[in-house]
PDB file of N, CA and C in Angstrom:
ATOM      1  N   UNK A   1      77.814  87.038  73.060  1.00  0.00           N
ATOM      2  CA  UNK A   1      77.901  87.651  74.368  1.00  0.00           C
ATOM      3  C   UNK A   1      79.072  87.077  75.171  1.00  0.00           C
ATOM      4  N   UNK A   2      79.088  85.845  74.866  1.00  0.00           N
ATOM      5  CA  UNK A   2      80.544  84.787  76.183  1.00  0.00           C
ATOM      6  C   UNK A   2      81.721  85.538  75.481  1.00  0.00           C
ATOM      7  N   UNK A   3      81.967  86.198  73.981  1.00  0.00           N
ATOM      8  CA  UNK A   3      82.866  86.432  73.420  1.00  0.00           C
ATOM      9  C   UNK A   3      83.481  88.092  74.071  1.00  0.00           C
ATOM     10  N   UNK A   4      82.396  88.789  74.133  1.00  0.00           N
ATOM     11  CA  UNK A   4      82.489  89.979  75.190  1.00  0.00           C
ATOM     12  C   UNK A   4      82.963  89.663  76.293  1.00  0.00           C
ATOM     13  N   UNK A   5      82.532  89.036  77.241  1.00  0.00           N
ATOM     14  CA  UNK A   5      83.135  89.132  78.523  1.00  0.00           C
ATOM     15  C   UNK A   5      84.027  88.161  78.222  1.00  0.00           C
ATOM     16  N   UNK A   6      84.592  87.317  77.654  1.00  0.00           N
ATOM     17  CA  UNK A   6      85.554  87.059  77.795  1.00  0.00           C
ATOM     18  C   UNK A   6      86.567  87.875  77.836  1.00  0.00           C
ATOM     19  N   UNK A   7      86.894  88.274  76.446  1.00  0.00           N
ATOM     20  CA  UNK A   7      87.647  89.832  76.322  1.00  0.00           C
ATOM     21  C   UNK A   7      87.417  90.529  77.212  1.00  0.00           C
ATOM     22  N   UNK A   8      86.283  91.262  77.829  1.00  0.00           N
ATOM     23  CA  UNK A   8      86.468  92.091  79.094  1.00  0.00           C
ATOM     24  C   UNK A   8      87.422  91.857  80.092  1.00  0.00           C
ATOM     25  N   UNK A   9      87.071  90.462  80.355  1.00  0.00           N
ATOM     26  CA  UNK A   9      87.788  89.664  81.420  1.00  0.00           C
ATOM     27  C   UNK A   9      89.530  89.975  81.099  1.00  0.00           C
ATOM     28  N   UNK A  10      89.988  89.260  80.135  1.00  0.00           N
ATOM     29  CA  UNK A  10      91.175  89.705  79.186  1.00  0.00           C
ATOM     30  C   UNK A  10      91.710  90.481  79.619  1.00  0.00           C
ATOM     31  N   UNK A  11      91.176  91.474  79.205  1.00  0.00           N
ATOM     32  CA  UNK A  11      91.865  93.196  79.440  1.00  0.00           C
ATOM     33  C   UNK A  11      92.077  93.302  80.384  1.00  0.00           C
ATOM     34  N   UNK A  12      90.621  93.377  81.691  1.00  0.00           N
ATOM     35  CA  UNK A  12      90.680  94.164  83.179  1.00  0.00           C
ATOM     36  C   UNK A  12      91.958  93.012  83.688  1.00  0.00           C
ATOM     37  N   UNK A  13      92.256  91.824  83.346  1.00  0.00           N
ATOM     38  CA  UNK A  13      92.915  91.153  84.197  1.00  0.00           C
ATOM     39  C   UNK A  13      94.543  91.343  84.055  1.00  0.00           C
ATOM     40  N   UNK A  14      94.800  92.096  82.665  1.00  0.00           N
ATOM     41  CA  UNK A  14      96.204  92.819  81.950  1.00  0.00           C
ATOM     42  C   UNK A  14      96.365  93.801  82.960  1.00  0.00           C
ATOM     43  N   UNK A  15      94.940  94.573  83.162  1.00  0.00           N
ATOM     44  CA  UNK A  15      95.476  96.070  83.525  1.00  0.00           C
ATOM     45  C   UNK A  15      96.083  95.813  85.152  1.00  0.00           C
ATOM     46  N   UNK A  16      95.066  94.492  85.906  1.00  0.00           N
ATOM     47  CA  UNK A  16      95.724  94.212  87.087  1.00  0.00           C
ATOM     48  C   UNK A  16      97.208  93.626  87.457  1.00  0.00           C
ATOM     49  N   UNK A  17      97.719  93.609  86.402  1.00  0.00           N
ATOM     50  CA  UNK A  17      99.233  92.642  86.747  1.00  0.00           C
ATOM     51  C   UNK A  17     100.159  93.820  86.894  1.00  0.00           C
ATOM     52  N   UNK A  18     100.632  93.759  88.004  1.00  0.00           N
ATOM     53  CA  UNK A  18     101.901  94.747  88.429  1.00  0.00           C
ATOM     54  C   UNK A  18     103.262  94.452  88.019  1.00  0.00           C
ATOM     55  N   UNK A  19     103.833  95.460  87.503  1.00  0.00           N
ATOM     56  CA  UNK A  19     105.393  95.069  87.295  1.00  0.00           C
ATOM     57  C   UNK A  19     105.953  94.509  88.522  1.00  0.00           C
ATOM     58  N   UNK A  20     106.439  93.193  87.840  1.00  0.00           N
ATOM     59  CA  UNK A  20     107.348  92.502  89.521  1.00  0.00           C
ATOM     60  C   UNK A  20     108.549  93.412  90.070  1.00  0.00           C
ATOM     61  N   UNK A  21     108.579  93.263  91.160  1.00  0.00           N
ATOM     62  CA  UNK A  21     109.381  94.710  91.822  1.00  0.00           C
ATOM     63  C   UNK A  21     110.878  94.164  91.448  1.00  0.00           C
ATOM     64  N   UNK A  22     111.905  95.272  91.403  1.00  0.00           N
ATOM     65  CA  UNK A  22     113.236  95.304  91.242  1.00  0.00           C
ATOM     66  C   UNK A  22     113.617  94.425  92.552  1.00  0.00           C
ATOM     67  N   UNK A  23     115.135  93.405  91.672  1.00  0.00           N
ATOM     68  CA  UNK A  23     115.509  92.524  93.338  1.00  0.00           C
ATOM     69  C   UNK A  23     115.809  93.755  94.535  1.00  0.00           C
ATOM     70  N   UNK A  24     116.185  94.835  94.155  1.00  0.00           N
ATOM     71  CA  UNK A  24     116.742  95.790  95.204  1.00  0.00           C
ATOM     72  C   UNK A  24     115.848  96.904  95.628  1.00  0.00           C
ATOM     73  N   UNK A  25     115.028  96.241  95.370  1.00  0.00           N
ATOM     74  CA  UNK A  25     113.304  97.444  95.834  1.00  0.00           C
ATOM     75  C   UNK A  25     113.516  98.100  97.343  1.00  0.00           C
ATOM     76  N   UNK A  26     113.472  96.874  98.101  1.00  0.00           N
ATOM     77  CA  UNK A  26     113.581  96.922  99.701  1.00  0.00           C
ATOM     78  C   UNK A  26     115.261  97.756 100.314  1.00  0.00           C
ATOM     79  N   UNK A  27     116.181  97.456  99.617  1.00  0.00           N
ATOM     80  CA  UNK A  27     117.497  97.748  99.568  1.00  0.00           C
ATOM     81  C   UNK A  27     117.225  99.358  99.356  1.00  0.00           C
ATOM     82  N   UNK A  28     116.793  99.650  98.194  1.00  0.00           N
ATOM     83  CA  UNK A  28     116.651 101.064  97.959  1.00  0.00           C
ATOM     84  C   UNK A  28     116.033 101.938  99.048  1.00  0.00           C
ATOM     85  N   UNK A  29     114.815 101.260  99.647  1.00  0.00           N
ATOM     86  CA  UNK A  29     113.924 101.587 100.472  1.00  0.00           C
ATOM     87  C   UNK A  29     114.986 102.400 101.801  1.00  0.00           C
ATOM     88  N   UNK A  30     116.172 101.369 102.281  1.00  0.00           N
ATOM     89  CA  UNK A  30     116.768 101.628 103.284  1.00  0.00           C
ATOM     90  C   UNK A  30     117.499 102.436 103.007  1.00  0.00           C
ATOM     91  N   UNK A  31     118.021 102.354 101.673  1.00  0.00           N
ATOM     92  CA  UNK A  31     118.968 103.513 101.237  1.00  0.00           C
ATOM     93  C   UNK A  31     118.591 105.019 101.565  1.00  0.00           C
ATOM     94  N   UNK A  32     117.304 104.892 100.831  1.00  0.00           N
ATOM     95  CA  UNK A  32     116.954 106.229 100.791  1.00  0.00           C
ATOM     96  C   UNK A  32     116.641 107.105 102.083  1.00  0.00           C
ATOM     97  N   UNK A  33     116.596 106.369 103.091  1.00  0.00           N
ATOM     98  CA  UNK A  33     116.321 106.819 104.799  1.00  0.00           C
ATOM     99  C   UNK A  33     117.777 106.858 105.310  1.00  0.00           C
ATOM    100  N   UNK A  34     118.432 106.550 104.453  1.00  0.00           N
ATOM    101  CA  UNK A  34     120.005 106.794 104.986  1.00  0.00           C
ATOM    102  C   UNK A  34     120.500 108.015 104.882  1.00  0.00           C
ATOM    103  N   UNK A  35     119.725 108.010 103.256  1.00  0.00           N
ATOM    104  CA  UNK A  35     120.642 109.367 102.254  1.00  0.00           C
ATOM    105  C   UNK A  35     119.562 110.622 102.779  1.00  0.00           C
ATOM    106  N   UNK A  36     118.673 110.278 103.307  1.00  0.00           N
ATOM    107  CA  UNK A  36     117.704 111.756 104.010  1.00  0.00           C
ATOM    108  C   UNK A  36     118.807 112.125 105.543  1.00  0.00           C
ATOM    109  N   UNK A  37     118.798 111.030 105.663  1.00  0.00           N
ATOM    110  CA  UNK A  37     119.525 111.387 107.407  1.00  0.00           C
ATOM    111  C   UNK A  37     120.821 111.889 106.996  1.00  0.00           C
ATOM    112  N   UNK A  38     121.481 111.330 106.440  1.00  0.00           N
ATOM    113  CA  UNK A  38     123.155 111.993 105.552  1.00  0.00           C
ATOM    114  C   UNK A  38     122.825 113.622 105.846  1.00  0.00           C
ATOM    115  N   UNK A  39     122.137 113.521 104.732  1.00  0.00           N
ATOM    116  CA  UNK A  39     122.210 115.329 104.429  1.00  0.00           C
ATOM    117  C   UNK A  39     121.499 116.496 105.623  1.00  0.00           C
ATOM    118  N   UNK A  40     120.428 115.414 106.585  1.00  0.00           N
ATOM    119  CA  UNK A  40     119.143 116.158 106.906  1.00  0.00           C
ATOM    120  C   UNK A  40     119.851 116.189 108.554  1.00  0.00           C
ATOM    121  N   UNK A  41     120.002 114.846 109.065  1.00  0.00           N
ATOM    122  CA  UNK A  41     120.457 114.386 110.261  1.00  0.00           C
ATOM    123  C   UNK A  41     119.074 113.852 110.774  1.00  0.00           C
ATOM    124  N   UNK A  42     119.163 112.926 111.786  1.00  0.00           N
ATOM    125  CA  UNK A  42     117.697 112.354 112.068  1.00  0.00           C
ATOM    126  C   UNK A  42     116.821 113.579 112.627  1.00  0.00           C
ATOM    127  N   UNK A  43     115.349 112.805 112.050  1.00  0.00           N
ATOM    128  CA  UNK A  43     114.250 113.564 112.670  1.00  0.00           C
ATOM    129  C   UNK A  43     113.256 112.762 112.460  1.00  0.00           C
ATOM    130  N   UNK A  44     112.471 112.440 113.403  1.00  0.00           N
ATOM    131  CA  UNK A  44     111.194 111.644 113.648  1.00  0.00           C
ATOM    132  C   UNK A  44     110.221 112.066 112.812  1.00  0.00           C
ATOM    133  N   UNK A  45     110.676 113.343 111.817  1.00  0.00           N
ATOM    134  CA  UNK A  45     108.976 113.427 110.890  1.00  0.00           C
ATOM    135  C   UNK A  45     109.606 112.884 109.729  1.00  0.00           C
ATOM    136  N   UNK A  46     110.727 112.149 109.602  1.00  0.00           N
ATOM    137  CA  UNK A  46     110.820 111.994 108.135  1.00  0.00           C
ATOM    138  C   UNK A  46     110.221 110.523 107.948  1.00  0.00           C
ATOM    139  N   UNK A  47     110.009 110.652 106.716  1.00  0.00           N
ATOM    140  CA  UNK A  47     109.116 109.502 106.019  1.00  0.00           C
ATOM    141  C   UNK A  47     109.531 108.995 104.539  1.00  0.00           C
ATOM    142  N   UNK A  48     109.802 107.674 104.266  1.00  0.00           N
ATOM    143  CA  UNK A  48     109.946 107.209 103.078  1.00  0.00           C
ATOM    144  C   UNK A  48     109.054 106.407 102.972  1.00  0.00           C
ATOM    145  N   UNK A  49     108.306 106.743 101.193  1.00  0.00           N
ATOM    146  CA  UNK A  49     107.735 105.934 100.599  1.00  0.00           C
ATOM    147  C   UNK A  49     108.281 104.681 100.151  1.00  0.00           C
ATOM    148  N   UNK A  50     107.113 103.545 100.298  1.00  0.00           N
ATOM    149  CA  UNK A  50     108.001 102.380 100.146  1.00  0.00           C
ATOM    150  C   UNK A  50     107.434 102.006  98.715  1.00  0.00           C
ATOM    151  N   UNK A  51     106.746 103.017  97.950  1.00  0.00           N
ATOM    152  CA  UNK A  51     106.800 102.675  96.378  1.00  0.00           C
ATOM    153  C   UNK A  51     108.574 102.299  95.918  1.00  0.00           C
ATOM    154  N   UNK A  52     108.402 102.118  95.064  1.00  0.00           N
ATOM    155  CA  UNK A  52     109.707 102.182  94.315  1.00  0.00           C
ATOM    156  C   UNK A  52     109.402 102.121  93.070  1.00  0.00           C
ATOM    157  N   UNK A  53     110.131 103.189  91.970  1.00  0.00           N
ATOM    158  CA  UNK A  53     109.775 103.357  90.331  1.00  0.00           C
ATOM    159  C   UNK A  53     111.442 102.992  89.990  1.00  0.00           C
ATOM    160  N   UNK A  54     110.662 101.994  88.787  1.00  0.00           N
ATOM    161  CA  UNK A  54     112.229 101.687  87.991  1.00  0.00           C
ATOM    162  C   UNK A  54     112.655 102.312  86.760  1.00  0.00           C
ATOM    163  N   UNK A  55     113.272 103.000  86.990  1.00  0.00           N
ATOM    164  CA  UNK A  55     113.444 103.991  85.524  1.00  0.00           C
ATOM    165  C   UNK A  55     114.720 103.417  84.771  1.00  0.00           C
ATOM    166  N   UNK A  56     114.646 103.985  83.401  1.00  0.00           N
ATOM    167  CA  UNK A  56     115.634 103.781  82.487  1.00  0.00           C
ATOM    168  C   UNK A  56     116.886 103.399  82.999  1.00  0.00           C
ATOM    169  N   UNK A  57     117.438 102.411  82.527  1.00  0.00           N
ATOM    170  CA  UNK A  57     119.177 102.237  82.759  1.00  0.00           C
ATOM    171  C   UNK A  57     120.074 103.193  82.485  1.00  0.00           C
ATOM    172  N   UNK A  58     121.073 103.831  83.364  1.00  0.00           N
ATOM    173  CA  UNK A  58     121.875 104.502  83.080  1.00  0.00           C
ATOM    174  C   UNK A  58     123.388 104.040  82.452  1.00  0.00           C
ATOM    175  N   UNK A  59     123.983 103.997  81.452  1.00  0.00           N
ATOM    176  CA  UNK A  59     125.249 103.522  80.900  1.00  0.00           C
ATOM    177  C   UNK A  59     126.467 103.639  81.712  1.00  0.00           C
ATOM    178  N   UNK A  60     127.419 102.955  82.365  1.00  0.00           N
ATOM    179  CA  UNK A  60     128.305 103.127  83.690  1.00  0.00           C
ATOM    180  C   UNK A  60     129.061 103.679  82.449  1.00  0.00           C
ATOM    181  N   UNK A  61     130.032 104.863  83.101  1.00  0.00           N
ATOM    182  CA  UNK A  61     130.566 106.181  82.765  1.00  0.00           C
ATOM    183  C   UNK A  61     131.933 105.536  82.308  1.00  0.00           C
ATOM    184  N   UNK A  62     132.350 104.218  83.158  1.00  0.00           N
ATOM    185  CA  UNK A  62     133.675 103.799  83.207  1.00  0.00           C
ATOM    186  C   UNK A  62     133.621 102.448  81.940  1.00  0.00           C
ATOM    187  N   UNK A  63     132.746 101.936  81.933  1.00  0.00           N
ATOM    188  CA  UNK A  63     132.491 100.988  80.908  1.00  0.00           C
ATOM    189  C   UNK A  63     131.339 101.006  80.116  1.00  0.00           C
ATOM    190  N   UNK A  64     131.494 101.519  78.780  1.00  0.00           N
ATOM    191  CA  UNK A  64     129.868 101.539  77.828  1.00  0.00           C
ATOM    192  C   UNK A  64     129.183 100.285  77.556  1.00  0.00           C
ATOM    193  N   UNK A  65     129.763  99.328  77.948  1.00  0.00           N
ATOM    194  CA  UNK A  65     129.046  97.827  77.359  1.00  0.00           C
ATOM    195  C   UNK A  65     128.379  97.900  78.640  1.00  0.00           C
ATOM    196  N   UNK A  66     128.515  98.283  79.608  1.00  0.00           N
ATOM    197  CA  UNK A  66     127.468  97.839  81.199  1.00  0.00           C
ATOM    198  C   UNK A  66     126.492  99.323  81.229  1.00  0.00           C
ATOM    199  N   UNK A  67     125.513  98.714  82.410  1.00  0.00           N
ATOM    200  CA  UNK A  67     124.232  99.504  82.342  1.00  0.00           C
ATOM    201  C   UNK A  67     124.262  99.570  83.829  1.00  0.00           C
ATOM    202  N   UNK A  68     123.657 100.711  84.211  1.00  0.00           N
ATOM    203  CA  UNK A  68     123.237 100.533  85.815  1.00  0.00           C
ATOM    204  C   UNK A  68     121.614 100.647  86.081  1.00  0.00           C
ATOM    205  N   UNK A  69     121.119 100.259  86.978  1.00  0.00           N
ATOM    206  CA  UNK A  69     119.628 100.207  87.098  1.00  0.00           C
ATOM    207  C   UNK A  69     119.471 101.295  88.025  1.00  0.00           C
ATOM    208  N   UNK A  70     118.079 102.155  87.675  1.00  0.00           N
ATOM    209  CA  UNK A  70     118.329 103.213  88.652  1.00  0.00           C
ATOM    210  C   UNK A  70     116.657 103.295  89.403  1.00  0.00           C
ATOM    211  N   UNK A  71     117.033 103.381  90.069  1.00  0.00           N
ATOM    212  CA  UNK A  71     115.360 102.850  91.391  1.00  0.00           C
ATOM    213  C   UNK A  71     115.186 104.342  91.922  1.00  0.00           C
ATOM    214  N   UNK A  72     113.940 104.925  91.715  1.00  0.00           N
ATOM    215  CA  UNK A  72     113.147 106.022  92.305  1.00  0.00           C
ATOM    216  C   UNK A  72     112.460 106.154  93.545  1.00  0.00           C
ATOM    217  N   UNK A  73     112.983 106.639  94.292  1.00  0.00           N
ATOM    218  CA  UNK A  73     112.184 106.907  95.720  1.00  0.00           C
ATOM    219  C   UNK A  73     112.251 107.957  96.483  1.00  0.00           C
ATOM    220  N   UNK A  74     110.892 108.217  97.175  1.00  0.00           N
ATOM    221  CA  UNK A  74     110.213 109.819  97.269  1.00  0.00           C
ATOM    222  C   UNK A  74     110.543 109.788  99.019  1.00  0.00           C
ATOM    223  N   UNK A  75     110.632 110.793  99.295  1.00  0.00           N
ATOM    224  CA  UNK A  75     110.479 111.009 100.981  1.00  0.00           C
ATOM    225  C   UNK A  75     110.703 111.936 101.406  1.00  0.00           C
ATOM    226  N   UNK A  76     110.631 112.483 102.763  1.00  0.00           N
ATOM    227  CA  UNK A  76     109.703 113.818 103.116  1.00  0.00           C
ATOM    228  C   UNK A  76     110.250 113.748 104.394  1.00  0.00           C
ATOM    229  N   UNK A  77     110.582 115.450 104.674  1.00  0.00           N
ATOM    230  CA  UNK A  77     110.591 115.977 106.031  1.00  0.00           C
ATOM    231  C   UNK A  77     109.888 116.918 106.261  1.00  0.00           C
ATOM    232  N   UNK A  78     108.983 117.015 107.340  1.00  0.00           N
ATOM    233  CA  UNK A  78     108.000 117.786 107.416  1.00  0.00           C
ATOM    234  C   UNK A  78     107.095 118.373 106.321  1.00  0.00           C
ATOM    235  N   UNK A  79     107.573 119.345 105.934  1.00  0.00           N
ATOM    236  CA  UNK A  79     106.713 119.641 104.776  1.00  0.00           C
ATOM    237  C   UNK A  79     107.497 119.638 103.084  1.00  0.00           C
ATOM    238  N   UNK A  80     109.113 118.918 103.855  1.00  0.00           N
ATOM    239  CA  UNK A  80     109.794 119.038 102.450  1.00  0.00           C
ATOM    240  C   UNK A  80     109.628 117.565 101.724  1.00  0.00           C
ATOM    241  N   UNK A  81     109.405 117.918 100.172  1.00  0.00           N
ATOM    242  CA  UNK A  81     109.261 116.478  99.540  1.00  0.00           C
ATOM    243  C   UNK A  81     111.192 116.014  98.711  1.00  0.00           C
ATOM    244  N   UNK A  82     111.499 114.734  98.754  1.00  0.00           N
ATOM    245  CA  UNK A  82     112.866 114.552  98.580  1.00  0.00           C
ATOM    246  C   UNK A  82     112.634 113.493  96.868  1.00  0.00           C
ATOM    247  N   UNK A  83     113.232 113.684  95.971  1.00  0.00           N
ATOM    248  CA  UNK A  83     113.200 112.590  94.865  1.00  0.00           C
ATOM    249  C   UNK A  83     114.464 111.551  94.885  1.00  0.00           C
ATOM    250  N   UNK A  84     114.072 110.912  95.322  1.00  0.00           N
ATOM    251  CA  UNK A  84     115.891 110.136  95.417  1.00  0.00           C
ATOM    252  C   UNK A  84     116.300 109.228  94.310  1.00  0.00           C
ATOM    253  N   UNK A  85     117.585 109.098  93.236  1.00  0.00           N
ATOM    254  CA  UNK A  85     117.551 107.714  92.097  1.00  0.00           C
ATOM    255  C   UNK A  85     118.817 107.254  93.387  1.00  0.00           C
ATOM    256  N   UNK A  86     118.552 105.601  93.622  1.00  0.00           N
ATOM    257  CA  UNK A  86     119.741 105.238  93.865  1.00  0.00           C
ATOM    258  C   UNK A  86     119.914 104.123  92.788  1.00  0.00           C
ATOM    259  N   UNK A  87     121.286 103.949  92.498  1.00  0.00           N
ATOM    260  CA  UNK A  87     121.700 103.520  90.920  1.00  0.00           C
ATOM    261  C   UNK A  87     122.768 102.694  91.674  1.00  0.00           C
ATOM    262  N   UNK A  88     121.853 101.509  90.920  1.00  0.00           N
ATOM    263  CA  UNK A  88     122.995  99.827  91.458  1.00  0.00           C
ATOM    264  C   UNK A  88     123.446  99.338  89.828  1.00  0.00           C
ATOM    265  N   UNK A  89     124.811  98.566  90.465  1.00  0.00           N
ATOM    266  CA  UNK A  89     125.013  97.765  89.232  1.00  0.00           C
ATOM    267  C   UNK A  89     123.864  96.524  88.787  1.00  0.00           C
ATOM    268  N   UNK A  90     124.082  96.290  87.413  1.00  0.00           N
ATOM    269  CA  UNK A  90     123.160  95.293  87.031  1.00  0.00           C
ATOM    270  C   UNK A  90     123.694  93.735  87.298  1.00  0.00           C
ATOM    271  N   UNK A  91     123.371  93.024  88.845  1.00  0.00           N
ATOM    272  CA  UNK A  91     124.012  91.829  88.849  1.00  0.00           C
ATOM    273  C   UNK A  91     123.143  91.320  89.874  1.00  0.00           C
ATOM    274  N   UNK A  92     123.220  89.414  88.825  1.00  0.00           N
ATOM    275  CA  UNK A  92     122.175  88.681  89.322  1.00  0.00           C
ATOM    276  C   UNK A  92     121.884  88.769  91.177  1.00  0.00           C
ATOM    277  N   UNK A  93     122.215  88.520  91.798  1.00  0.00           N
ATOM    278  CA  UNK A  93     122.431  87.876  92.913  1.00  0.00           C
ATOM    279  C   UNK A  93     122.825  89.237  94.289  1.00  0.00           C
ATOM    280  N   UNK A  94     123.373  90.355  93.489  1.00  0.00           N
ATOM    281  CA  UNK A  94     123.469  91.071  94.658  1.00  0.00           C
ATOM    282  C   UNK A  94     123.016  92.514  94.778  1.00  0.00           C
ATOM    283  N   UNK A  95     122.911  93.083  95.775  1.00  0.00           N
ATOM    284  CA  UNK A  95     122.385  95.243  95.344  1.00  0.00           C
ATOM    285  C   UNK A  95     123.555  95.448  95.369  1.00  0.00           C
ATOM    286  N   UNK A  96     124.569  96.154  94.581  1.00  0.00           N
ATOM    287  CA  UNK A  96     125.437  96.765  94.667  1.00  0.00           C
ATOM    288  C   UNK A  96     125.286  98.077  94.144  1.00  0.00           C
ATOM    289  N   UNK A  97     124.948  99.471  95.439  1.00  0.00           N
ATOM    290  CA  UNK A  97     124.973 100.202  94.985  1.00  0.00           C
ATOM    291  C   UNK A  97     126.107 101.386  94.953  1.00  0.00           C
ATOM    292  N   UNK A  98     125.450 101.989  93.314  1.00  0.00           N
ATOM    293  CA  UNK A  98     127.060 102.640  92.687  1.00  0.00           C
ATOM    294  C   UNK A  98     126.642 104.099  92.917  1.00  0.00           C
ATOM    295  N   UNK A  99     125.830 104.176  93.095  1.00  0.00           N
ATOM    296  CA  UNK A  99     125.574 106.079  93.202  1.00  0.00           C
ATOM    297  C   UNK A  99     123.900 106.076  93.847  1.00  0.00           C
ATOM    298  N   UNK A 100     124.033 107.705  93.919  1.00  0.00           N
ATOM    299  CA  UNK A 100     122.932 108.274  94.453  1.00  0.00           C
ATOM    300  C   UNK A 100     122.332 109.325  94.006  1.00  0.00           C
ATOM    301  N   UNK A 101     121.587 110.059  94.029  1.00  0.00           N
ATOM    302  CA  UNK A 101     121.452 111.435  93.425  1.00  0.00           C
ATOM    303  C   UNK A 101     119.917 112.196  94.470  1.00  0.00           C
ATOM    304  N   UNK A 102     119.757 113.376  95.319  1.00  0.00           N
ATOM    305  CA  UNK A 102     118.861 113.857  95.443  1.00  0.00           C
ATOM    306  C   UNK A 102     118.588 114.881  95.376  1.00  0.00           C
ATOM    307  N   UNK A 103     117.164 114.977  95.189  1.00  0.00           N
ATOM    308  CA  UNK A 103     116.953 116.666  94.632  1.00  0.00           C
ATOM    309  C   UNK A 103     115.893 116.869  95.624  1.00  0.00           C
ATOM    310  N   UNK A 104     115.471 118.132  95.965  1.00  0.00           N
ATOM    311  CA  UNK A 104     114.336 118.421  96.679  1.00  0.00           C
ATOM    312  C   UNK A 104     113.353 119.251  95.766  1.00  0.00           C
ATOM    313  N   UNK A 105     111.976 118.717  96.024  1.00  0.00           N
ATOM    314  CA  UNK A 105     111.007 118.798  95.371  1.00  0.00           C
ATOM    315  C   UNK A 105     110.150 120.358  95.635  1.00  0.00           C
ATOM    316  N   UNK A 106     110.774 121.559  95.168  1.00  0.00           N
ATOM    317  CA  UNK A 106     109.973 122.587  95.185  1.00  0.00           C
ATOM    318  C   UNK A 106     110.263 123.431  94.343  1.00  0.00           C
ATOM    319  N   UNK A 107     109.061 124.070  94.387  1.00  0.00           N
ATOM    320  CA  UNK A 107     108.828 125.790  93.226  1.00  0.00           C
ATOM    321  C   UNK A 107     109.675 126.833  93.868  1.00  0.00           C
ATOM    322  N   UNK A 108     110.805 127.546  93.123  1.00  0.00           N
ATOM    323  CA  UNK A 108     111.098 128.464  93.678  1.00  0.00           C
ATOM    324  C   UNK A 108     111.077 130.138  93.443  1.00  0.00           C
TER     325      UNK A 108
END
């Protein structure tokens, strides 16, 4: 029986460990309330999620031996939903970001 819950224990305590966030989580965060206002211009209903998803490295276009990291973040004006990648270089110590990309989230 101690051999069961141990293992139980095991597992449920795997499934609780969160990926540690990207150094430029918070960086992205601001980005992405930049790049809504860029295109949108301010408005008091917009909203960014402060999730952040780290997706696949993208290969820099100008050099194939380097990678760029590309950070996912969602946000919304009124009833519009926004997908934003902002794409930093891969370096210890600073956000340097190299691009942007947004799409808006609807059926047409």
């Amino acid at each position: 029986m101690k051999k069961i819950i141990a293992a139980a224990l095991f597992v449920s305590t795997g499934l609780v460990q969160a990926e540690p966030a990207h150094r430029c989580s918070a960086e992205a965060v601001k980005q992405a309330k930049s790049l809504l206002t860029f295109h949108f211009g301010p408005d008091e209903r917009m909203e960014i999620d402060s999730t952040v998803k780290v997706l696949a490295p993208i290969r820099n276009p100008a050099n194939k031996a380097q990678s760029f990291d590309v950070l996912e973040v969602w946000g919304s004006i009124y009833k519009g939903q926004y997908r934003m990648h902002l794409i930093y270089a891969q370096l210890k110590d600073s956000c340097v970001l190299m691009g942007q990309e947004i799409l808006e989230h609807a059926s047409l």
